[in-house]
N, C-alpha and C. Protein backbone atom coordinates (compact mmCIF):
# COMPACT_ATOMS: atom_id res chain seq x y z
N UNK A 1 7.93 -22.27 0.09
CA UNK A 1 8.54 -20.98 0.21
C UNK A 1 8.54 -20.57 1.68
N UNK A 2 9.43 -20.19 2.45
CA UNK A 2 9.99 -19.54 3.34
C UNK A 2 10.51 -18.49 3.89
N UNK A 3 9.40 -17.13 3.72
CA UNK A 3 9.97 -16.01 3.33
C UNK A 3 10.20 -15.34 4.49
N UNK A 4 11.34 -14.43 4.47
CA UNK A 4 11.79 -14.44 6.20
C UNK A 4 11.97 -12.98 6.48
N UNK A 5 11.74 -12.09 5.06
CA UNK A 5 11.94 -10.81 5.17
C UNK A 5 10.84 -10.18 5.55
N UNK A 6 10.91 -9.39 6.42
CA UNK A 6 9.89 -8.35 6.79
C UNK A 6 9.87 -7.19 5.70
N UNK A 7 9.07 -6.64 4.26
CA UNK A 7 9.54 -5.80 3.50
C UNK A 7 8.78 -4.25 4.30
N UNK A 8 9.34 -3.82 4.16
CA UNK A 8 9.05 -2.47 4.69
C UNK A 8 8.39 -1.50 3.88
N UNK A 9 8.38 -1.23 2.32
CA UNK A 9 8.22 -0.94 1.48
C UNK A 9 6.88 -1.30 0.84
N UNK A 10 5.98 -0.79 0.39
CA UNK A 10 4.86 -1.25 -0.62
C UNK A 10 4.74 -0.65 -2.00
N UNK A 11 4.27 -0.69 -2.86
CA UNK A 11 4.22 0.11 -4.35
C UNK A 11 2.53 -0.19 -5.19
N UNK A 12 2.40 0.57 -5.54
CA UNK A 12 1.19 0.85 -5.75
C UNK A 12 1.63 1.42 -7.29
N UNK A 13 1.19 0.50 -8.17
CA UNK A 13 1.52 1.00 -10.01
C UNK A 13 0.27 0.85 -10.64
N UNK A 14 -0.25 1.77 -11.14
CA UNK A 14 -1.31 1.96 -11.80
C UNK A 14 -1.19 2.68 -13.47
N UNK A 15 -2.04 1.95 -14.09
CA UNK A 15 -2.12 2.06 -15.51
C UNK A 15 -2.86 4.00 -15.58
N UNK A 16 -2.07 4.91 -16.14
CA UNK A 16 -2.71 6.35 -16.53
C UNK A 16 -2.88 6.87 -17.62
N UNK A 17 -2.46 6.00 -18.61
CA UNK A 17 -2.91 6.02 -19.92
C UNK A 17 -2.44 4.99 -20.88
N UNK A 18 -3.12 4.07 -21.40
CA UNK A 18 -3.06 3.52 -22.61
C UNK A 18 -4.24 2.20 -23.51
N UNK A 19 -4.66 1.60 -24.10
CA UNK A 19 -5.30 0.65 -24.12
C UNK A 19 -4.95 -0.71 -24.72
N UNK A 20 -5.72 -1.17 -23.88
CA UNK A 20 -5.34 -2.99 -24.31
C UNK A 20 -4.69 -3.37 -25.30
N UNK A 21 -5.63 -2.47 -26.60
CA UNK A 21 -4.67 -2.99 -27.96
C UNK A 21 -3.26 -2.70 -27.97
N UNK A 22 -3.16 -1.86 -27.57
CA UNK A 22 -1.24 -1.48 -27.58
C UNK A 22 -0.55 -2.02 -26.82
N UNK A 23 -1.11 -2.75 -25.83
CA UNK A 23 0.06 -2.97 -24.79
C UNK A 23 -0.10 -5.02 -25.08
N UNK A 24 0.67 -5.79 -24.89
CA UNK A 24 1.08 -7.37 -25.80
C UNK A 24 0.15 -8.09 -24.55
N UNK A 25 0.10 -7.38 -23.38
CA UNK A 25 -0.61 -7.99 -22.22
C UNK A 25 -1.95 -7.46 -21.60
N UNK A 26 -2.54 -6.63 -22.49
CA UNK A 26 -3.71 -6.07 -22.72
C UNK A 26 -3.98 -5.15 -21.18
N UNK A 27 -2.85 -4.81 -21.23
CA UNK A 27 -2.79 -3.75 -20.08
C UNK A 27 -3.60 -2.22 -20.48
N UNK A 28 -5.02 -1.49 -19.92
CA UNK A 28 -5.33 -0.23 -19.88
C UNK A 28 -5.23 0.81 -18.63
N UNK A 29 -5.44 1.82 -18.93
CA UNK A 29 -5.90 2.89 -18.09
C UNK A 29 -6.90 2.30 -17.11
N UNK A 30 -6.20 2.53 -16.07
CA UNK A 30 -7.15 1.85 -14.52
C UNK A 30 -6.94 0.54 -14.23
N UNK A 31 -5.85 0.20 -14.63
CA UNK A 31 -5.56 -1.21 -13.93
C UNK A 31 -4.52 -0.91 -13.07
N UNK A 32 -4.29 -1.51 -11.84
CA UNK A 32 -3.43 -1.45 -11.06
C UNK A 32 -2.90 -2.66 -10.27
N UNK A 33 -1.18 -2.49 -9.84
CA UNK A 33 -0.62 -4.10 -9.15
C UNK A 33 -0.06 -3.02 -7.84
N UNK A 34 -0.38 -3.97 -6.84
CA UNK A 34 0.10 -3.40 -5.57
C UNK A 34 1.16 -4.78 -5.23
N UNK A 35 2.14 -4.32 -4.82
CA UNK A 35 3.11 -5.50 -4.54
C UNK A 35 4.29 -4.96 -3.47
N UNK A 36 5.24 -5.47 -3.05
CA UNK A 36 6.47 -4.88 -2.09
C UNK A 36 7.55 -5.65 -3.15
N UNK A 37 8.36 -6.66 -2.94
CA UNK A 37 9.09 -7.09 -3.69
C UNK A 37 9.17 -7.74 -4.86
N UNK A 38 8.03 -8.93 -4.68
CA UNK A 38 7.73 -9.68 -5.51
C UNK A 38 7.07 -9.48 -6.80
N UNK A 39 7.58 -9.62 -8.17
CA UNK A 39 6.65 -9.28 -9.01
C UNK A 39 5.62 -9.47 -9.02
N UNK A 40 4.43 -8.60 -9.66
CA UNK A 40 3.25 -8.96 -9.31
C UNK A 40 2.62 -9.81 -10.67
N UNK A 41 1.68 -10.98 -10.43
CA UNK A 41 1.00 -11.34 -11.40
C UNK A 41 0.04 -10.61 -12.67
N UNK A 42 0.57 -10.80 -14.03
CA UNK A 42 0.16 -10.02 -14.86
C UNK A 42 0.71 -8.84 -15.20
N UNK A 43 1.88 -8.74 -14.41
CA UNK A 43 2.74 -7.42 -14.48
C UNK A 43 3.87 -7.82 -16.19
N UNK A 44 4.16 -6.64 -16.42
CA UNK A 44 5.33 -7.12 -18.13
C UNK A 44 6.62 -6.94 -17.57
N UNK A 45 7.06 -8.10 -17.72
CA UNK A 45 8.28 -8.50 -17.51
C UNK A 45 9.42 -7.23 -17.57
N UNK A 46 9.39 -6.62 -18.77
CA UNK A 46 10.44 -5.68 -19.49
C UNK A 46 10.00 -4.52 -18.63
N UNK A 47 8.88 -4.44 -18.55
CA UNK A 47 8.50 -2.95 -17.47
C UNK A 47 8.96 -3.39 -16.18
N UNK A 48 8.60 -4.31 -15.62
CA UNK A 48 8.93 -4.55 -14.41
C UNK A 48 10.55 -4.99 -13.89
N UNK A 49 11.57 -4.92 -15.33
CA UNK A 49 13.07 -4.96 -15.25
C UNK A 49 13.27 -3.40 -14.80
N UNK A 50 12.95 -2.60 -15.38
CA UNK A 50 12.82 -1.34 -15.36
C UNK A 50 12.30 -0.54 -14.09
N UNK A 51 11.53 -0.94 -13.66
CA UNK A 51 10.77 -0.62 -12.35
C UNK A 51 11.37 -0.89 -11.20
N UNK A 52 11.74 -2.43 -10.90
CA UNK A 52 12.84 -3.00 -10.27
C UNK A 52 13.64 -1.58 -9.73
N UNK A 53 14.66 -1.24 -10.66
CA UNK A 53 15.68 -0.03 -10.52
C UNK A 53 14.95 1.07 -9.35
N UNK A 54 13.59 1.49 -10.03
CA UNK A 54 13.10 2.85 -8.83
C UNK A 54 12.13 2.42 -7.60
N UNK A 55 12.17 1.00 -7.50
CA UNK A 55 12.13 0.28 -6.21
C UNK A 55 12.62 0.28 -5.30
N UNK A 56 14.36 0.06 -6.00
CA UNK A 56 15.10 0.09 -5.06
C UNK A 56 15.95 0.78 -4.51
N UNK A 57 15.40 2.23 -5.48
CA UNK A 57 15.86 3.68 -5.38
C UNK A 57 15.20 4.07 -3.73
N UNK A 58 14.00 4.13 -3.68
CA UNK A 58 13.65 3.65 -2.75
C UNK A 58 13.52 2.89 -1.24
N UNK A 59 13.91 1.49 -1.57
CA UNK A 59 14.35 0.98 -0.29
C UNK A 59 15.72 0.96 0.14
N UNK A 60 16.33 1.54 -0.67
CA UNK A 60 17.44 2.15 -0.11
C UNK A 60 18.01 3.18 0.59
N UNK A 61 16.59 3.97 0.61
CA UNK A 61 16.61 5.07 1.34
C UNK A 61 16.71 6.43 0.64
N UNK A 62 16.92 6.25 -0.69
CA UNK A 62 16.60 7.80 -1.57
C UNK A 62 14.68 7.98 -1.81
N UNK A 63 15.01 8.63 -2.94
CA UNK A 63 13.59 9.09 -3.14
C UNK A 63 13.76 9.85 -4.71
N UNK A 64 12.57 10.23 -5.32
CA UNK A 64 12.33 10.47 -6.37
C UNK A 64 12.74 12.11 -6.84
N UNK A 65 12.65 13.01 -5.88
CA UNK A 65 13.58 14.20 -5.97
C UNK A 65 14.45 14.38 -6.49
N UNK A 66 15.82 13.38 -5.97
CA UNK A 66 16.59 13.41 -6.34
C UNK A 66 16.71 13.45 -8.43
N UNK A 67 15.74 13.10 -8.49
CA UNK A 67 15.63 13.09 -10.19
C UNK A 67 14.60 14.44 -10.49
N UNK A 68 14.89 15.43 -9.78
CA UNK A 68 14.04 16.64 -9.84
C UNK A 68 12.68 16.70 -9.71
N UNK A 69 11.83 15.53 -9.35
CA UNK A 69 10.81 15.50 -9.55
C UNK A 69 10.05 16.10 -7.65
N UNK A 70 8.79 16.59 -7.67
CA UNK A 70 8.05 17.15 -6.86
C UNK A 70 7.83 15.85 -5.43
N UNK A 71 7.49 15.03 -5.65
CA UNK A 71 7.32 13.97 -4.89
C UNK A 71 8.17 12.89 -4.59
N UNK A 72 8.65 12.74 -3.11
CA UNK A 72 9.17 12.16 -2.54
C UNK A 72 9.20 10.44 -3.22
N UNK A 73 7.93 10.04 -3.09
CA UNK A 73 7.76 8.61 -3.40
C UNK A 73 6.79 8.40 -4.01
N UNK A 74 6.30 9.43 -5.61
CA UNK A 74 5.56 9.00 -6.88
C UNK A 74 6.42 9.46 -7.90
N UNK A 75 6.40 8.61 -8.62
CA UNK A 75 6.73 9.60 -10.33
C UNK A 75 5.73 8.23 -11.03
N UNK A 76 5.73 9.59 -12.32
CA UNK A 76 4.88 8.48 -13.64
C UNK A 76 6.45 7.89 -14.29
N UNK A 77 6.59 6.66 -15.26
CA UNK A 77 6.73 6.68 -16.05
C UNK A 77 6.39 5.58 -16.96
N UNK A 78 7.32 5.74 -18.42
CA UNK A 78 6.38 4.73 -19.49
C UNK A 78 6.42 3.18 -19.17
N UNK A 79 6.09 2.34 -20.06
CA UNK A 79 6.40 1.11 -19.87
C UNK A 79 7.53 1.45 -20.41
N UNK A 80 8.17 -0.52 -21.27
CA UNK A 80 9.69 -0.70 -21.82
C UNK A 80 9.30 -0.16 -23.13
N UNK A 81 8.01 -0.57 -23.61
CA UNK A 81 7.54 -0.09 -24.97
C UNK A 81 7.05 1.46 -25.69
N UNK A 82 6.92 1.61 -24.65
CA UNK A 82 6.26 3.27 -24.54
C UNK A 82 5.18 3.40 -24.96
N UNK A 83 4.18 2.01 -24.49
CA UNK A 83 2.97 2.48 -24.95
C UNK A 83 1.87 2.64 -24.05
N UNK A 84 2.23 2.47 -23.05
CA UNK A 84 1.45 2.40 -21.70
C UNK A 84 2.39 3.38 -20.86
N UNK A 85 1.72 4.54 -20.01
CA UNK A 85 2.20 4.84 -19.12
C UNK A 85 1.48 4.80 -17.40
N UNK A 86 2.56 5.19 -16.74
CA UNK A 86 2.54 3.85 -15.30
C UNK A 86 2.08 5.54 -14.24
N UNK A 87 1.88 5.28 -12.95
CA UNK A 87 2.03 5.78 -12.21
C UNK A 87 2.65 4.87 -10.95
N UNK A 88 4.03 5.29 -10.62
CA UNK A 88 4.46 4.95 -9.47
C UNK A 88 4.10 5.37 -7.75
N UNK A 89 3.36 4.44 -7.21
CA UNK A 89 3.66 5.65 -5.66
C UNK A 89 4.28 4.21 -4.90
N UNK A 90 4.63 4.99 -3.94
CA UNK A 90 5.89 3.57 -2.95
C UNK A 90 4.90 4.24 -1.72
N UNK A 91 4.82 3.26 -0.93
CA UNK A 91 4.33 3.87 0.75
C UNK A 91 5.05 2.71 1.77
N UNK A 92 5.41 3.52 3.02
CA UNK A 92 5.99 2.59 3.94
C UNK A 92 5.12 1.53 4.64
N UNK A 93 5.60 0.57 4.53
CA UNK A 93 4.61 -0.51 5.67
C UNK A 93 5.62 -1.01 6.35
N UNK A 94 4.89 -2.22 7.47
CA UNK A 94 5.07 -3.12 7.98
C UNK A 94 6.43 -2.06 8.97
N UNK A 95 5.67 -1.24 9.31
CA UNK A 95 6.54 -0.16 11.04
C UNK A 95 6.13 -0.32 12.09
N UNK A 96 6.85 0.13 13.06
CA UNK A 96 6.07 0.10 14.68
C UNK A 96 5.64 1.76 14.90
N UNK A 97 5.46 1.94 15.52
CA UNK A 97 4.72 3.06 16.39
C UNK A 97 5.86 3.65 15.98
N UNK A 98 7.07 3.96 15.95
CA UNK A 98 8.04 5.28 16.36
C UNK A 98 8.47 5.11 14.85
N UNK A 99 8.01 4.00 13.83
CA UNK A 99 8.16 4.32 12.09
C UNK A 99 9.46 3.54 11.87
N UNK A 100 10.08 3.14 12.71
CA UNK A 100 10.74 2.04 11.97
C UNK A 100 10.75 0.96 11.67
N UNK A 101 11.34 0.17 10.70
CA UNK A 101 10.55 -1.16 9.52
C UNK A 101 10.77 -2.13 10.97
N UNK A 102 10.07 -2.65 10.71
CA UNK A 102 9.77 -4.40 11.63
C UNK A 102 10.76 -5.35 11.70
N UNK A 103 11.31 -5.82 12.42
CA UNK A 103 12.24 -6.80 12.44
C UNK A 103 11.62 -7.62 11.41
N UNK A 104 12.85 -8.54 10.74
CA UNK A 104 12.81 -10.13 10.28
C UNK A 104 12.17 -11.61 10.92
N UNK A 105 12.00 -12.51 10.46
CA UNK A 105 11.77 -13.28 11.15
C UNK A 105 13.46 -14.17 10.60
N UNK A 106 13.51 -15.12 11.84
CA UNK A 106 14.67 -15.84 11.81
C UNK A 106 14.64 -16.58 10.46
N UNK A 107 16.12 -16.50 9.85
CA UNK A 107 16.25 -16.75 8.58
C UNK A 107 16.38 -18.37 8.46
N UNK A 108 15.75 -19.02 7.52
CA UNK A 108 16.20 -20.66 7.55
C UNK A 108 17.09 -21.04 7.00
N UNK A 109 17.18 -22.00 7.60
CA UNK A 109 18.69 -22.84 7.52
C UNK A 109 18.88 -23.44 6.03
């Protein structure tokens, strides 16, 4: 693997209510995946189709407001199943001093 993107973006998803038995991947309350693009290991597929979407709500340059909500870059929501619910927060990384994202490294051939 050859990864050439500098991601600018981080996400921080944490389990805020549910338990093991309900969820097919024995996901509870207080587990958490920190990741930027890449799915994270142990993460559910169907949630993380879903999640995908307010990722890239995100690195696109919106924010969570726009869906009426109080915070820029958290919202909760459920899994695909609705039996686990999530807490989203996004935080910026990988900036220089004056906050803008980091160059790339040269892309391969």
């Amino acid at each position: 693997m050859q990864k050439w993107v500098t991601e600018d973006w981080g996400f921080e998803l944490t389990v805020t209510e549910g338990k093991a038995g309900h969820c097919r991947l024995g996901l509870e309350k207080g587990d958490k995946f920190i990741f930027s693009y890449e799915c994270p290991a142990g993460m559910c597929p169907k949630t993380m189709a879903q999640l995908y979407t307010w990722c890239e709500v995100i690195r696109c340059g919106g924010d969570f407001t726009y869906r009426g909500l109080k915070e820029k870059y958290e919202m909760d929501i459920p899994c695909a199943d609705g039996c686990i619910k999530f807490h989203l927060k996004a935080m910026p990384i990988n900036r220089g001093e004056n906050g803008q994202p980091m160059p790339n490294k040269p892309r391969p051939e």
